[in-house]
Protein backbone atom coordinates (compact mmCIF):
# COMPACT_ATOMS: atom_id res chain seq x y z
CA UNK A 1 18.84 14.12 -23.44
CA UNK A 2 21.99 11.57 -23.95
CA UNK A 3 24.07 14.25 -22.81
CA UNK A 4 22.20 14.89 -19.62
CA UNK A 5 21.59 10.87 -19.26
CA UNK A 6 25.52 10.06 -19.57
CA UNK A 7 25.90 12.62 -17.50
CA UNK A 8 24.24 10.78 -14.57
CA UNK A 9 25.92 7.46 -15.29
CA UNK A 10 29.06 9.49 -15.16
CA UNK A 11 28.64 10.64 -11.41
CA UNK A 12 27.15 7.85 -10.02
CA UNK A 13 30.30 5.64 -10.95
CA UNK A 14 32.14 9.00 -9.66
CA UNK A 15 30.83 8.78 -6.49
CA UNK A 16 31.32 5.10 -6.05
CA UNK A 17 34.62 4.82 -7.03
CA UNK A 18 35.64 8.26 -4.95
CA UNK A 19 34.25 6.76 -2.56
CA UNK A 20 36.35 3.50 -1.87
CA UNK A 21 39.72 5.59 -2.47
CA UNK A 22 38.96 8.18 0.07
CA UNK A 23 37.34 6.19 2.19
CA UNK A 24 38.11 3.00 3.98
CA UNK A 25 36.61 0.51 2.01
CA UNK A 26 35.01 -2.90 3.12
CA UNK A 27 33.08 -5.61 1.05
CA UNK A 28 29.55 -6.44 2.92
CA UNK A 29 26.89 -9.23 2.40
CA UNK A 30 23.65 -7.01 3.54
CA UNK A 31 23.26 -3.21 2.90
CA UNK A 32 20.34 -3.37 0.02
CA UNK A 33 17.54 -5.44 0.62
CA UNK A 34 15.53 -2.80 1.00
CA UNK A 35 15.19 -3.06 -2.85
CA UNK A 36 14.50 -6.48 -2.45
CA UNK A 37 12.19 -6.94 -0.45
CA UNK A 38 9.68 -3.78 -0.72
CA UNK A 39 7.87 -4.47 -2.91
CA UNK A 40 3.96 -4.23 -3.96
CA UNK A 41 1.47 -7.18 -2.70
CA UNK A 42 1.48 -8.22 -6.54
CA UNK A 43 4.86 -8.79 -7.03
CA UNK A 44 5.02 -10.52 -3.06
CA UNK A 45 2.13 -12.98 -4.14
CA UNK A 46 4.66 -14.47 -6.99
CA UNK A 47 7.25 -14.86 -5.23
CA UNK A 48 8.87 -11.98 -6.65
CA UNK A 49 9.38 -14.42 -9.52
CA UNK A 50 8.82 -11.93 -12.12
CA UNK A 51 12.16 -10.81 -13.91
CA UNK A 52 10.44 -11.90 -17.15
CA UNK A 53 6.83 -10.72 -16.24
CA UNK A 54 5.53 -7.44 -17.34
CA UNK A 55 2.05 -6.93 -15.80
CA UNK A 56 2.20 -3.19 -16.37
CA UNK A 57 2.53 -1.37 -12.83
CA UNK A 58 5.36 1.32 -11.78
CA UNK A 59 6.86 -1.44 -9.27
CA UNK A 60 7.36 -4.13 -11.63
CA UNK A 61 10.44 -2.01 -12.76
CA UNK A 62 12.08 -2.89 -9.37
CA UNK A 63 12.16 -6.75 -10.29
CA UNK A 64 13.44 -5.29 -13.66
CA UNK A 65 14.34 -1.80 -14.57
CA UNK A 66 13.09 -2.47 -17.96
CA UNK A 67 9.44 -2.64 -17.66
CA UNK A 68 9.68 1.28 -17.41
CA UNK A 69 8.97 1.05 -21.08
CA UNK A 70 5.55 0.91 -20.15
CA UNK A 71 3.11 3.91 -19.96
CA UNK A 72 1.57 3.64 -16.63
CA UNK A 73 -0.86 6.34 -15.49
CA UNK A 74 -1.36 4.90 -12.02
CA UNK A 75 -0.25 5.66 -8.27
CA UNK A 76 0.47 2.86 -6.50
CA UNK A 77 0.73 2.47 -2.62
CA UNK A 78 1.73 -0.42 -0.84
CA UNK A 79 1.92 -1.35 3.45
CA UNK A 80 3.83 -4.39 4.61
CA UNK A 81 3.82 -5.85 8.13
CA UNK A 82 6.57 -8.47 8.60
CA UNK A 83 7.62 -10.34 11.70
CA UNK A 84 4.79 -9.93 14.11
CA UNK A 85 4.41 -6.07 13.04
CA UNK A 86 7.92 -6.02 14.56
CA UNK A 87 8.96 -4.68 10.74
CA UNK A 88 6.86 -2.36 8.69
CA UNK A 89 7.57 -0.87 5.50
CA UNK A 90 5.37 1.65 3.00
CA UNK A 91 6.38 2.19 -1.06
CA UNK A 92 4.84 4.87 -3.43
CA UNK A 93 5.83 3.96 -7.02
CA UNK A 94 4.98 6.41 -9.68
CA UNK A 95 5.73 7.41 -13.51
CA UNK A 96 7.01 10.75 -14.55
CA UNK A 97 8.00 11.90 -18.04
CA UNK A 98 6.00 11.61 -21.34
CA UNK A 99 6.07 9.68 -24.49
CA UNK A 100 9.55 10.71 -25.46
CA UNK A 101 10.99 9.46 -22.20
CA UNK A 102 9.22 7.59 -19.44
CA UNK A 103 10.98 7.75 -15.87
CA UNK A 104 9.07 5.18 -12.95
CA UNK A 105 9.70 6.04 -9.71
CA UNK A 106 9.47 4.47 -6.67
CA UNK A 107 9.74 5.91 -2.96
CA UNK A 108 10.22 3.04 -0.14
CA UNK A 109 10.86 3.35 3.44
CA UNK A 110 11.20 0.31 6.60
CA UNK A 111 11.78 1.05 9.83
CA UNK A 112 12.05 -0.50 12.93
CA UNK A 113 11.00 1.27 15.97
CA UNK A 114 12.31 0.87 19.97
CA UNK A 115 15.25 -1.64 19.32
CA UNK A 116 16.25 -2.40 22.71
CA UNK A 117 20.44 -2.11 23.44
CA UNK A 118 21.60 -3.92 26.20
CA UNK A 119 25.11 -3.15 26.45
CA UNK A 120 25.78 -1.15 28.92
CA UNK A 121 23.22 -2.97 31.64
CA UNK A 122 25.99 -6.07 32.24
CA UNK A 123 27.21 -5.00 35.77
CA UNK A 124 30.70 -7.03 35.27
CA UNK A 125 32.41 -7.01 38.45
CA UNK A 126 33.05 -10.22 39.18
CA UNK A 127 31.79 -13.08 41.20
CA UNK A 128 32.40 -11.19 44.46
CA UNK A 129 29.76 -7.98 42.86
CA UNK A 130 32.53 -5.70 43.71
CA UNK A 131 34.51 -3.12 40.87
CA UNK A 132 38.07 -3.13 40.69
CA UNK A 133 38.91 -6.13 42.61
CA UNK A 134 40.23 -8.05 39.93
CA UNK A 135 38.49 -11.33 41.00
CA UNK A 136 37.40 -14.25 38.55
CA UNK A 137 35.20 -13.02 35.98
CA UNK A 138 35.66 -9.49 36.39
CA UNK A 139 35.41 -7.61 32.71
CA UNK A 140 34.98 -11.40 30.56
CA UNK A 141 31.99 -9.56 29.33
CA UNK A 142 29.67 -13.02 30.29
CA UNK A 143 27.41 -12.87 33.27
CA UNK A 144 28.38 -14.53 35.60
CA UNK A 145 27.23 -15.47 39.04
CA UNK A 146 27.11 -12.85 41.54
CA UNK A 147 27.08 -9.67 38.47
CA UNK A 148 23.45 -8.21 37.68
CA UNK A 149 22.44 -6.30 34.95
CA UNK A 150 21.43 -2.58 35.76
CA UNK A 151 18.54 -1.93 34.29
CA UNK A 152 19.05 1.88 34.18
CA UNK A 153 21.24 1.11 31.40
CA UNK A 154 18.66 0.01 29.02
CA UNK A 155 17.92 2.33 26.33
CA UNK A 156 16.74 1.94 22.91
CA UNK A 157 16.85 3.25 19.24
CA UNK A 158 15.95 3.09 15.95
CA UNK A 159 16.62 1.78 12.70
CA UNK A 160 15.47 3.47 9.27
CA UNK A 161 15.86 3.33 5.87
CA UNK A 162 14.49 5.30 3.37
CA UNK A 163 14.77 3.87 -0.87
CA UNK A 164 14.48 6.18 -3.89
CA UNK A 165 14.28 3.87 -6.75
CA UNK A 166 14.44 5.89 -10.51
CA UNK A 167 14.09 3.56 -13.41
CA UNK A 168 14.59 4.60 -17.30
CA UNK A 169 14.96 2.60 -20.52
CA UNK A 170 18.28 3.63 -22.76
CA UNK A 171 20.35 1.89 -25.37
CA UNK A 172 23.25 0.19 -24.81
CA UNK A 173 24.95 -1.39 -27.43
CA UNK A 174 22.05 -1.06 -29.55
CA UNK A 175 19.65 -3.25 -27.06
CA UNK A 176 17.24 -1.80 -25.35
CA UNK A 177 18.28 -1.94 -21.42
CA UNK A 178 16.27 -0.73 -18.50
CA UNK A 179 18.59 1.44 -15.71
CA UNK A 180 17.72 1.46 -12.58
CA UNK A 181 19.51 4.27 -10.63
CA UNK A 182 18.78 4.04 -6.47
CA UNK A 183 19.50 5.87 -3.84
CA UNK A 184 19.85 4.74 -0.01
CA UNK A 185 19.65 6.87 3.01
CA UNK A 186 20.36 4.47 6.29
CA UNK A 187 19.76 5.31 10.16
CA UNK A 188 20.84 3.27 12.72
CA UNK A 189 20.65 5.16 16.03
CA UNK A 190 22.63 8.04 15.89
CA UNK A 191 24.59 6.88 12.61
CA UNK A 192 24.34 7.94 8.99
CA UNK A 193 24.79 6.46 5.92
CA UNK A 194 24.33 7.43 2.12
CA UNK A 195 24.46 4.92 -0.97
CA UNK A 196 24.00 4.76 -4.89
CA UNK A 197 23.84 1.42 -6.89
CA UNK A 198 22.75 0.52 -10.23
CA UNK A 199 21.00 -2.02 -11.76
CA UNK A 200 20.28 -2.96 -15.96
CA UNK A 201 17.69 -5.43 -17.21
CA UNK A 202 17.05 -6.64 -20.07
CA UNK A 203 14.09 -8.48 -21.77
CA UNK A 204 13.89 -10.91 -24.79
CA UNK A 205 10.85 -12.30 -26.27
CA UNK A 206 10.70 -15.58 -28.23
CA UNK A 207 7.71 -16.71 -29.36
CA UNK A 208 5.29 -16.41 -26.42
CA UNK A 209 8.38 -17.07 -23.99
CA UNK A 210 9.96 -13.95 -22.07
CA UNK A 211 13.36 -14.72 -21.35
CA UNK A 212 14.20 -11.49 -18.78
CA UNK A 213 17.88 -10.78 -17.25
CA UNK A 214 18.53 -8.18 -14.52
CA UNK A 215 22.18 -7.50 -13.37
CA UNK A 216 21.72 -5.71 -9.60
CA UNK A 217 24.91 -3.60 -7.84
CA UNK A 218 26.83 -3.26 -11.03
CA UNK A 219 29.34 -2.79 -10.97
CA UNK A 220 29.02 -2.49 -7.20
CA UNK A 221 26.77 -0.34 -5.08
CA UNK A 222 28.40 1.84 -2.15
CA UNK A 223 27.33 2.76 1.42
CA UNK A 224 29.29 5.59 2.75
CA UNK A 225 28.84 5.69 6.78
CA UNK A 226 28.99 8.87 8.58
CA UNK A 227 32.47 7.70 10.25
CA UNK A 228 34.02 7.46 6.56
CA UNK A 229 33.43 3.83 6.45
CA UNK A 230 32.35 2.50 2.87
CA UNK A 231 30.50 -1.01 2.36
CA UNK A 232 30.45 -2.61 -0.58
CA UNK A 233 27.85 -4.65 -2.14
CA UNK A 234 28.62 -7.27 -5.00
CA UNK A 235 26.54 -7.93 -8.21
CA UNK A 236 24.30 -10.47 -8.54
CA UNK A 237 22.30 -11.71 -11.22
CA UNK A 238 18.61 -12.70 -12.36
CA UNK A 239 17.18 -15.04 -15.07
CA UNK A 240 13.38 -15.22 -15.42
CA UNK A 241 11.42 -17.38 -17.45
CA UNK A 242 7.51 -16.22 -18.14
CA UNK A 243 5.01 -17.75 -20.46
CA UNK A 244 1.20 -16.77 -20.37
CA UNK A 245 -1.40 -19.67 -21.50
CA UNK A 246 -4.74 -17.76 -22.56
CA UNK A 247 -8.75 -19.67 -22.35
CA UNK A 248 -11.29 -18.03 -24.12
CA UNK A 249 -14.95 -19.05 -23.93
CA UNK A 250 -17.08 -16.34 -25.37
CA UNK A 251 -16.94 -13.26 -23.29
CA UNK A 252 -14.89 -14.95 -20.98
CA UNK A 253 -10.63 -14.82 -20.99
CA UNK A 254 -8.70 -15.91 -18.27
CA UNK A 255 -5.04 -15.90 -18.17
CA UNK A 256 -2.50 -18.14 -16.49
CA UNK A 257 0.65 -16.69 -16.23
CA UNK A 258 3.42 -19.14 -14.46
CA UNK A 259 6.73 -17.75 -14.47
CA UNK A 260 10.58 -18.72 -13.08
CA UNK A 261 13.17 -17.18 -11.76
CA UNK A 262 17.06 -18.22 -10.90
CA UNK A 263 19.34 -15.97 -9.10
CA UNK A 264 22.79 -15.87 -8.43
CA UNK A 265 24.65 -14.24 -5.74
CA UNK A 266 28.62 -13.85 -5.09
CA UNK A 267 27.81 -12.62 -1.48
CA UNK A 268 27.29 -15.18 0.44
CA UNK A 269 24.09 -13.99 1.83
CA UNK A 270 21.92 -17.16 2.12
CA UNK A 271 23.23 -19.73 4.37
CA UNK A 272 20.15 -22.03 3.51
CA UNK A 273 20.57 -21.48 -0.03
CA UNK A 274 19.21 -24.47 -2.43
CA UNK A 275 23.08 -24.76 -4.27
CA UNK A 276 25.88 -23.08 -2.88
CA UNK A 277 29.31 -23.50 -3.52
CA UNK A 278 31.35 -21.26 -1.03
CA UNK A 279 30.61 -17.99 -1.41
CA UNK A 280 28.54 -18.54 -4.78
CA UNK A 281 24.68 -19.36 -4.33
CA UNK A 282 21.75 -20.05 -6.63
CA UNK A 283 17.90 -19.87 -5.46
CA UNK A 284 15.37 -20.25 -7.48
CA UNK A 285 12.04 -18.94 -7.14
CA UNK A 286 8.58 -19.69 -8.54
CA UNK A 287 5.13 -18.06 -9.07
CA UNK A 288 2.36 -18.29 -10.92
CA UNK A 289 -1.07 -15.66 -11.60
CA UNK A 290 -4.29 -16.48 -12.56
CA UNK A 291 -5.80 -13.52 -14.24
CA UNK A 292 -10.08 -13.78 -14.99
CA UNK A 293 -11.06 -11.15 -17.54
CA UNK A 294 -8.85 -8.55 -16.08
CA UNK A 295 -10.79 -8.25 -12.64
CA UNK A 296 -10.03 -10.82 -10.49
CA UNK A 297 -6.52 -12.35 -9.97
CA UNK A 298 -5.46 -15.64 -7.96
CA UNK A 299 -1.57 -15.73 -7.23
CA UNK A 300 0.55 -18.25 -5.25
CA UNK A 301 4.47 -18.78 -5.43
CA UNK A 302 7.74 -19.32 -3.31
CA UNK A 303 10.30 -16.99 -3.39
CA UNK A 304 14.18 -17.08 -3.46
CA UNK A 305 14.32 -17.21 0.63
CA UNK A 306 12.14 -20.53 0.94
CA UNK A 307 8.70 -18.38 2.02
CA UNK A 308 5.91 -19.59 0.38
CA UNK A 309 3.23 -16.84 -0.82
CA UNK A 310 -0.08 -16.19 -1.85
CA UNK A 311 -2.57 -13.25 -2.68
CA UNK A 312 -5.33 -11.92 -4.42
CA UNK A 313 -7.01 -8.64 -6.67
CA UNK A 314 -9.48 -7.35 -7.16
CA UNK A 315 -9.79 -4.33 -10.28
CA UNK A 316 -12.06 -2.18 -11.24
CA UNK A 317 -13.42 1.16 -12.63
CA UNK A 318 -9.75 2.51 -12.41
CA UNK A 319 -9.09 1.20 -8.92
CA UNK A 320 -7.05 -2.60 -8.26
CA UNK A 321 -6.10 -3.72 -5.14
CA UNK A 322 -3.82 -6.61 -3.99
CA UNK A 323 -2.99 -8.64 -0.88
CA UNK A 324 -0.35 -11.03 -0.60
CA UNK A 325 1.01 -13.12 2.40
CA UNK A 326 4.09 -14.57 2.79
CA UNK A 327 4.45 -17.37 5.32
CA UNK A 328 7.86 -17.98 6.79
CA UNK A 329 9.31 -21.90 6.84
CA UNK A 330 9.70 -22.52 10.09
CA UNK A 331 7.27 -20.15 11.01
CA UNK A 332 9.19 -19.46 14.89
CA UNK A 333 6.69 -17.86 16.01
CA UNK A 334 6.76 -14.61 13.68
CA UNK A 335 3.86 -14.86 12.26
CA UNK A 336 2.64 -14.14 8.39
CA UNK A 337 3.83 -11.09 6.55
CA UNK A 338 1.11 -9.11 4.96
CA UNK A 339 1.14 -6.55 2.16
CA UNK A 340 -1.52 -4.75 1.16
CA UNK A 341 -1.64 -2.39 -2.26
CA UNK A 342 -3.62 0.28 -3.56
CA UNK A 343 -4.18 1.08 -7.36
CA UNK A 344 -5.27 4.18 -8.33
CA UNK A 345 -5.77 5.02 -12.12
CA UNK A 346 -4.55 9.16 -12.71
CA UNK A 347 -7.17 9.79 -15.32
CA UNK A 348 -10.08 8.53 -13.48
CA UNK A 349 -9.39 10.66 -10.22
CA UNK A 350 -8.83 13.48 -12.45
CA UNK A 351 -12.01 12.64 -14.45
CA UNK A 352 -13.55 12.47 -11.23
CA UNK A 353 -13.17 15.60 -10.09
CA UNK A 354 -13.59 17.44 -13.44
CA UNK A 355 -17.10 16.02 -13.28
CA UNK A 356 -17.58 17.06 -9.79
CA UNK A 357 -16.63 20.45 -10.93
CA UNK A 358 -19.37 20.33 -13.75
CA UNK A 359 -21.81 19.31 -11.99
């Protein structure tokens, strides 16, 4: 098994590194979000603040690769509508493996449907309408008075991307670090592009503090482009901070789980970042989840890009499902994004229909 797991470390840094030298190489802000910001509504509702919260579900290894040390016998699917509907996105997270080793695995997809392209319509001829005459503002690429835009020209395309998201627990140095090995497959209109990236996590409890630490794109994560192009991504980092405060009153326990999480980024991504100093940022994020005898949960939270978020659940019998809304800051019209997950427990379906069967 440590044969067959080096082995995998082994070509995904092969693949990378061949990668840049064969290819011509580029350093990119954007390329992985998809990662990011799939997630399930649970995670969403907390601001994705949970690097140091384990609530036991397949996708809480994609905040950090090392709560696959968890034996989770559920399914979990998950919808998201974001800008208007404009965006949608679906993610299947799963767990594979037995005792011995544990593998969750998590299957996301976004896409973005009739994108319109406009470059061709711009008639640019000039202020006189006429080709080849040379006259002022002929080919300046602006329209300008007296050009039209043809609107036989208009076409559109798509944009899709489609996740695969394997995480594993190993030991490194004699501490137990979560891996998270993804994949990326990327279409933009009639262009192709194929990625791998890894991620480690780590978790340390003191007292009844978590103290949780994910390291994403490390050493870098690749996008190779169908034209030999190859973007890549940076690392970034992730501190989270989680401490649960329990009430009893005789049969009654309820949970309040407030958590925190900082991340930095060498990427420049966020020009609205909280501290930024060049091309270095820091957001911090915040959540917090109420949890009332293990049926009923109450979430709110703000996450790392300023949206401030909300949901509930609702378990039972082997079932749990979870909204969550994220509301954008200066709201422009958008609307709310809405994700909505589904639970399902693996025993009870398959008790289910064995007692169907019986009966």
């Amino acid at each position: 098994m440590n044969l067959k797991k080096n082995t995998i470390n082994k070509l995904f840094l092969i693949i990378f590194f061949n990668s840049l030298i064969i290819g011509e190489g580029i350093w990119v802000k954007y390329g992985w979000e998809l990662f990011d910001h799939v997630t399930d509504a649970r995670s969403a509702g907390m601001g994705n603040a949970n690097t140091g919260y384990n609530f036991h579900s397949v996708s809480s290894s994609l905040t950090n690769p090392v709560f696959s040390n968890t034996i989770v016998k559920d399914i979990t699917l998950t919808h998201q509508s974001r800008f208007g509907g404009i965006v949608n996105s679906d993610m299947v997270g799963f767990q594979l493996g037995s005792n011995a080793r544990i593998i969750n695995m998590n299957l996301l997809y976004e896409g973005v449907s009739q994108i319109p392209d406009t470059r061709n319509m711009l008639l640019d001829w000039g202020l006189d309408g006429q080709f080849g005459t040379n006259d002022l503002g002929e080919g300046n690429g602006v329209l300008d008075e007296g050009e039209r835009l043809d609107k036989e020209q208009l076409r559109y395309f798509n944009q899709h991307q489609i996740g695969l998201y394997g995480a594993i627990m190993s030991k490194i140095m004699g501490l137990p670090i979560g891996i998270g090995y993804k994949v990326l497959s990327y279409y933009l209109d009639e262009h192709f592009a194929l990625g791998v990236g890894l991620d480690f996590g780590y978790i340390k409890k003191i007292k009844n503090i978590s103290l949780g630490i994910v390291i994403r794109n490390a050493p870098a994560s690749g996008l190779i482009w169908d034209n030999g192009t190859i973007e890549g991504t940076m690392p970034s980092l992730s501190i989270g901070i989680h401490r649960p405060f329990t009430i009893s009153v005789k049969n009654t326990l309820f949970v309040m789980n407030p958590m925190l999480d900082i991340d930095a980024s060498l990427s420049n991504t966020n020009l609205d970042s909280q501290i930024r100093f060049g091309a270095f940022s820091i957001d911090a994020s915040y959540g917090f989840e109420g949890v009332y005898n293990d049926k009923i949960m109450i979430r709110a939270g703000r996450n790392s890009v300023n949206n401030l978020t909300g949901g509930i659940g609702l378990a039972w019998d082997g079932l749990r499902v979870d909204y969550a809304f994220l509301s954008t800051h200066d709201n422009g019209g958008l609307g709310i994004h809405h994700l909505i997950s589904l639970s399902v427990s693996l025993e009870m379906f398959i008790h289910k229909i064995l007692d169907t069967n019986k009966s």
